[in-house]
Protein backbone atom coordinates (compact mmCIF):
# COMPACT_ATOMS: atom_id res chain seq x y z
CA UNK A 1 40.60 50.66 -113.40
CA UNK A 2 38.40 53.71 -113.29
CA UNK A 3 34.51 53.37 -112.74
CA UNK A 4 34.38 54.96 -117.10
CA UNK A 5 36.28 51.62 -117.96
CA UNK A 6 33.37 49.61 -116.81
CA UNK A 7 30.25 48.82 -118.60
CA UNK A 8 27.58 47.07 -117.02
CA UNK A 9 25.22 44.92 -118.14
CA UNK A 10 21.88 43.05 -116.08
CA UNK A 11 21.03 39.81 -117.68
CA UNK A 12 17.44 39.38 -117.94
CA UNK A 13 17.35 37.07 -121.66
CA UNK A 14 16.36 33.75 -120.02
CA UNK A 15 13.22 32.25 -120.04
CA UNK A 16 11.92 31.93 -115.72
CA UNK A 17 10.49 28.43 -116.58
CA UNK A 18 10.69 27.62 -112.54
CA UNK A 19 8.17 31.19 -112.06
CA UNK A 20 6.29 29.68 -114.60
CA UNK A 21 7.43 32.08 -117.77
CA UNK A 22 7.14 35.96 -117.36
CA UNK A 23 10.12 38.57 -116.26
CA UNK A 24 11.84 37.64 -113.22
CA UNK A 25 13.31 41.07 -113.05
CA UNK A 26 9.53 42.71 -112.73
CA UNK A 27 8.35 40.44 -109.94
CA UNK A 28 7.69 43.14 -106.63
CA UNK A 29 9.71 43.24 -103.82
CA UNK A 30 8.52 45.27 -101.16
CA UNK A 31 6.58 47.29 -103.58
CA UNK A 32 9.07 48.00 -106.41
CA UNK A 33 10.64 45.66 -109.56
CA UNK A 34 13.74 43.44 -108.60
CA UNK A 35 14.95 45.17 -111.58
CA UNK A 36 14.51 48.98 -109.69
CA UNK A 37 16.44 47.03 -107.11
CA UNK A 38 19.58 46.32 -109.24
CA UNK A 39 19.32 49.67 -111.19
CA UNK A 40 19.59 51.41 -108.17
CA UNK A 41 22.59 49.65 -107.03
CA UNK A 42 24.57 49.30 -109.67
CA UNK A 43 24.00 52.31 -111.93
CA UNK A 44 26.58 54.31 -109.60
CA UNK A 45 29.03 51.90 -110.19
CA UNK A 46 29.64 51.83 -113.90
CA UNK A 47 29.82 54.12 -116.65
CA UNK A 48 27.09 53.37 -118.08
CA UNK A 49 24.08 50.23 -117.78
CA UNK A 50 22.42 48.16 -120.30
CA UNK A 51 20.16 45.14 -120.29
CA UNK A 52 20.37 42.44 -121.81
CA UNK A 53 16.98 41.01 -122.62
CA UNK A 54 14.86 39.41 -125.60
CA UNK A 55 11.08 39.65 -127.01
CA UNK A 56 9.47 42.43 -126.88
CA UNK A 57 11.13 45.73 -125.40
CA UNK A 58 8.29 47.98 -124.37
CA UNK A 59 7.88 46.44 -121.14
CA UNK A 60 11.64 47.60 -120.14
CA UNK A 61 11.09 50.95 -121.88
CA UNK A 62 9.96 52.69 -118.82
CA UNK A 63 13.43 51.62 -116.73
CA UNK A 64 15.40 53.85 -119.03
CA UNK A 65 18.08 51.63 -119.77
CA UNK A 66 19.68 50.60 -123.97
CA UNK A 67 18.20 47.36 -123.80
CA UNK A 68 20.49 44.79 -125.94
CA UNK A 69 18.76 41.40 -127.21
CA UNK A 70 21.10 38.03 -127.85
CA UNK A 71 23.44 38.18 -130.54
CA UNK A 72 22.91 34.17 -131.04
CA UNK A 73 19.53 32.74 -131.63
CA UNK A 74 17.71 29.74 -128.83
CA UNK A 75 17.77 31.08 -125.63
CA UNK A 76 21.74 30.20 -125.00
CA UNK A 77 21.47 31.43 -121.33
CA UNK A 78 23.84 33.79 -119.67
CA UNK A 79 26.72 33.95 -122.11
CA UNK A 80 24.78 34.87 -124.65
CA UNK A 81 23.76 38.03 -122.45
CA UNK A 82 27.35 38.56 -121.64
CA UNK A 83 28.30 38.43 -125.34
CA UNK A 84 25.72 40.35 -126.44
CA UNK A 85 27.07 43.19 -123.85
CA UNK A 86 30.55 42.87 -124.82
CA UNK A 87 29.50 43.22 -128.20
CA UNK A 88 27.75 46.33 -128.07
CA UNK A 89 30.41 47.70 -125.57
CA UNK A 90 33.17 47.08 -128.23
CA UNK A 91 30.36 49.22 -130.72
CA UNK A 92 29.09 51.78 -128.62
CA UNK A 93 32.02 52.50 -126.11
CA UNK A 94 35.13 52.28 -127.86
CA UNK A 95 37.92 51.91 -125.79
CA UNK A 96 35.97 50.85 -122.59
CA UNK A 97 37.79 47.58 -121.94
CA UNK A 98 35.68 45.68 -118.89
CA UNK A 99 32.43 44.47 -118.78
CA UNK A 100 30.75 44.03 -115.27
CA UNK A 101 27.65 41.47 -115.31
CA UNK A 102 24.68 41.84 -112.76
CA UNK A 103 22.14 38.49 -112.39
CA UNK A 104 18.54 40.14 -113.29
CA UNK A 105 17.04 38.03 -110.68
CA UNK A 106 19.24 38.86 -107.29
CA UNK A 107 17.98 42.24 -105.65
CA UNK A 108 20.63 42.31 -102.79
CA UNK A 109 24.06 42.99 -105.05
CA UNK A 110 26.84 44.73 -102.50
CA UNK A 111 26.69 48.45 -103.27
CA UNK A 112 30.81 47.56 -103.84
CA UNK A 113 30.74 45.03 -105.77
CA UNK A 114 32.32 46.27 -108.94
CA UNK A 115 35.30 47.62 -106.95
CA UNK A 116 35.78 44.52 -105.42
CA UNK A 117 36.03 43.55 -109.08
CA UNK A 118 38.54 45.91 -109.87
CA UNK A 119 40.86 45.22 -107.51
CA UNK A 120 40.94 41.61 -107.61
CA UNK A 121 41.94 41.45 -111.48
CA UNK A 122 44.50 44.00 -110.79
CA UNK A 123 46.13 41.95 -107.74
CA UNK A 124 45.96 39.08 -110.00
CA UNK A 125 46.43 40.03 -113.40
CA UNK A 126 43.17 38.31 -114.14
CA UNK A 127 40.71 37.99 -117.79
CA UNK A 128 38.06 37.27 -115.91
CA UNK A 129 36.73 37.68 -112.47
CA UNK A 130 33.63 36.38 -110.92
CA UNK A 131 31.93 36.42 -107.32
CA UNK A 132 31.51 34.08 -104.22
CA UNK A 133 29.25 33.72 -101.30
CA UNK A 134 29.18 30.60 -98.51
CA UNK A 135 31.76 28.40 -100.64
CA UNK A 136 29.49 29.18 -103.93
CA UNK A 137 30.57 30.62 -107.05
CA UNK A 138 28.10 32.78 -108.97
CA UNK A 139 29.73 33.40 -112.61
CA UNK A 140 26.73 35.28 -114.10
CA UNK A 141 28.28 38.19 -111.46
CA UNK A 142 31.60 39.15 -112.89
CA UNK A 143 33.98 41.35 -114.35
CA UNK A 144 34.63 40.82 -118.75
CA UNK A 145 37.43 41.54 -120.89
CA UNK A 146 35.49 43.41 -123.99
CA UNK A 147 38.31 41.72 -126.78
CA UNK A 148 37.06 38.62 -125.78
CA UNK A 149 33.73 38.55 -127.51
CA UNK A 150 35.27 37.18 -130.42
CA UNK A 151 36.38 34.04 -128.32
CA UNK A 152 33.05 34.01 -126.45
CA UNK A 153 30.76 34.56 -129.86
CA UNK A 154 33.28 31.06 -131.43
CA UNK A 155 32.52 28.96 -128.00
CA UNK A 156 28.77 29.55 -127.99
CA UNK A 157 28.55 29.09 -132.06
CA UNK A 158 31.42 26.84 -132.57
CA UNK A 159 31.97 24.92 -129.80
CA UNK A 160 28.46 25.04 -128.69
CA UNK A 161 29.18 25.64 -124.94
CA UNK A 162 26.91 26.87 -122.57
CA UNK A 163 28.21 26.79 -119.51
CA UNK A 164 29.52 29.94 -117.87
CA UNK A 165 32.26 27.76 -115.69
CA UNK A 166 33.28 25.75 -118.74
CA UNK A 167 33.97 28.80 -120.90
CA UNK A 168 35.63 31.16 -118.08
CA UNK A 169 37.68 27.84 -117.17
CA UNK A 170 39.59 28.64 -120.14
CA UNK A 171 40.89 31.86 -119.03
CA UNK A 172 43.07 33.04 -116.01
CA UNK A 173 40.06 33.90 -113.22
CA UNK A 174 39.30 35.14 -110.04
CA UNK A 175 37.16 34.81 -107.26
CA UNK A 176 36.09 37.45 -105.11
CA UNK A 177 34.08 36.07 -101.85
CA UNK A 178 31.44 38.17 -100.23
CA UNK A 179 30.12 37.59 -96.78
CA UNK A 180 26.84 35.35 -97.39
CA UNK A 181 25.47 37.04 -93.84
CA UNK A 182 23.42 38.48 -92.68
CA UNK A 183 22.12 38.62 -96.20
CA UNK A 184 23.52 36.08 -98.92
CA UNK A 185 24.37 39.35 -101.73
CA UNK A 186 22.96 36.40 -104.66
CA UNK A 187 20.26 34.57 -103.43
CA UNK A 188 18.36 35.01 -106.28
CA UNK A 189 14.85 34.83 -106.89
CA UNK A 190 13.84 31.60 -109.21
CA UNK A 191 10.62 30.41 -107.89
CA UNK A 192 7.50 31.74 -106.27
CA UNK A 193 9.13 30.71 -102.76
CA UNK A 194 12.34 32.52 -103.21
CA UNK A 195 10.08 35.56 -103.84
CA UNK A 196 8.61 35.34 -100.51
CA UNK A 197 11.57 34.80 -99.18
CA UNK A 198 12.97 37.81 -100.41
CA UNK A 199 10.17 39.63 -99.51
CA UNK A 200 10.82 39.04 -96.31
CA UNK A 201 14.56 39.88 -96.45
CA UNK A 202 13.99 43.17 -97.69
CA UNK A 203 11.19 44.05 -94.53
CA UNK A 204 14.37 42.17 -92.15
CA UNK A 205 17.02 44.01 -93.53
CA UNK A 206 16.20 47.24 -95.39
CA UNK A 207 20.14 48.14 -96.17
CA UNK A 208 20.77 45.02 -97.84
């Protein structure tokens, strides 16, 4: 699977109630956006990067990235940003069959991690594929099949399900595990105390 099959998309469309409302993706680290974090990692991995994010745009504008709102109305949480990726994917890069999601709120993604992807859902003949860390799975980072947005768009609207684990648990998945030290690659950054936190990991370990 060649890096111009691949797609990716950071999800940045939820709400940050536990940082009190606001953009979790613009909160500083060490001087620069958690989103400038991600972009730089992942940009080099894909063929090309979007963002999935609602309201209003301008303050993403200067990031360069297509920015891509939620296809369904409410809020629906990650799937909605995954569907809304696979759905402009399917419009706007025909024949590009993958879709690799990035969590808008962990600045420490491996620098591999969409090869990692790759070559897990080709050992296992896979639909879906999402990561590890310590014994944890963290679905919002994974790998997409692009012709299933119709299924995805029915579950959200039909179905009414929400849950990333209860919607990939329909499909033949796997799990890649990445090292959780010295750095977990996900901790992500939900409260004011995570962004210390991370703060601090960034001074500690500058190659993270």
């Amino acid at each position: 699977m060649p890096v111009n099959d691949v797609v990716g998309v950071i999800l940045a469309g939820g709400l940050a109630r536990r940082m009190g409302g606001g953009d979790k993706t613009l909160i500083k680290l060490h001087g620069r956006p958690i989103l400038s974090w991600i972009i730089e990692c992942v940009a080099p991995q894909v063929s090309r990067l979007i963002l999935n994010a609602n309201g209003e745009f301008a303050r993403f504008e200067p990031f360069g990235l297509p920015i891509v709102a939620d296809s369904v109305p409410d809020f629906a949480g990650p799937l909605a940003g995954i569907l809304a990726a696979l759905e402009w994917t399917a419009t706007n890069a025909p024949g590009t069959r993958w879709v690799a999601s990035f969590a808008g709120d962990a600045p420490f993604i491996p620098h591999d991690i969409v090869a990692r992807f790759e070559q897990a859902q080709i050992a296992a003949k896979a639909a879906l594929v999402c990561a590890a860390s310590g014994g944890r799975t963290n679905p919002v980072c994974g790998l997409w099949r692009v012709d299933l947005a119709g299924d995805l768009r029915h579950a959200l609207i039909e179905d009414d399900l929400h849950k990333i684990d209860a919607w990939t648990a329909r499909y033949p998945l796997t799990v890649v595990e990445f090292p959780a030290q010295p750095v977990d690659p996900f901790f992500n950054v939900n409260t004011p105390e995570d962004a210390a936190a991370a703060e601090r990991i960034a001074v500690q370990h500058p190659d993270a």
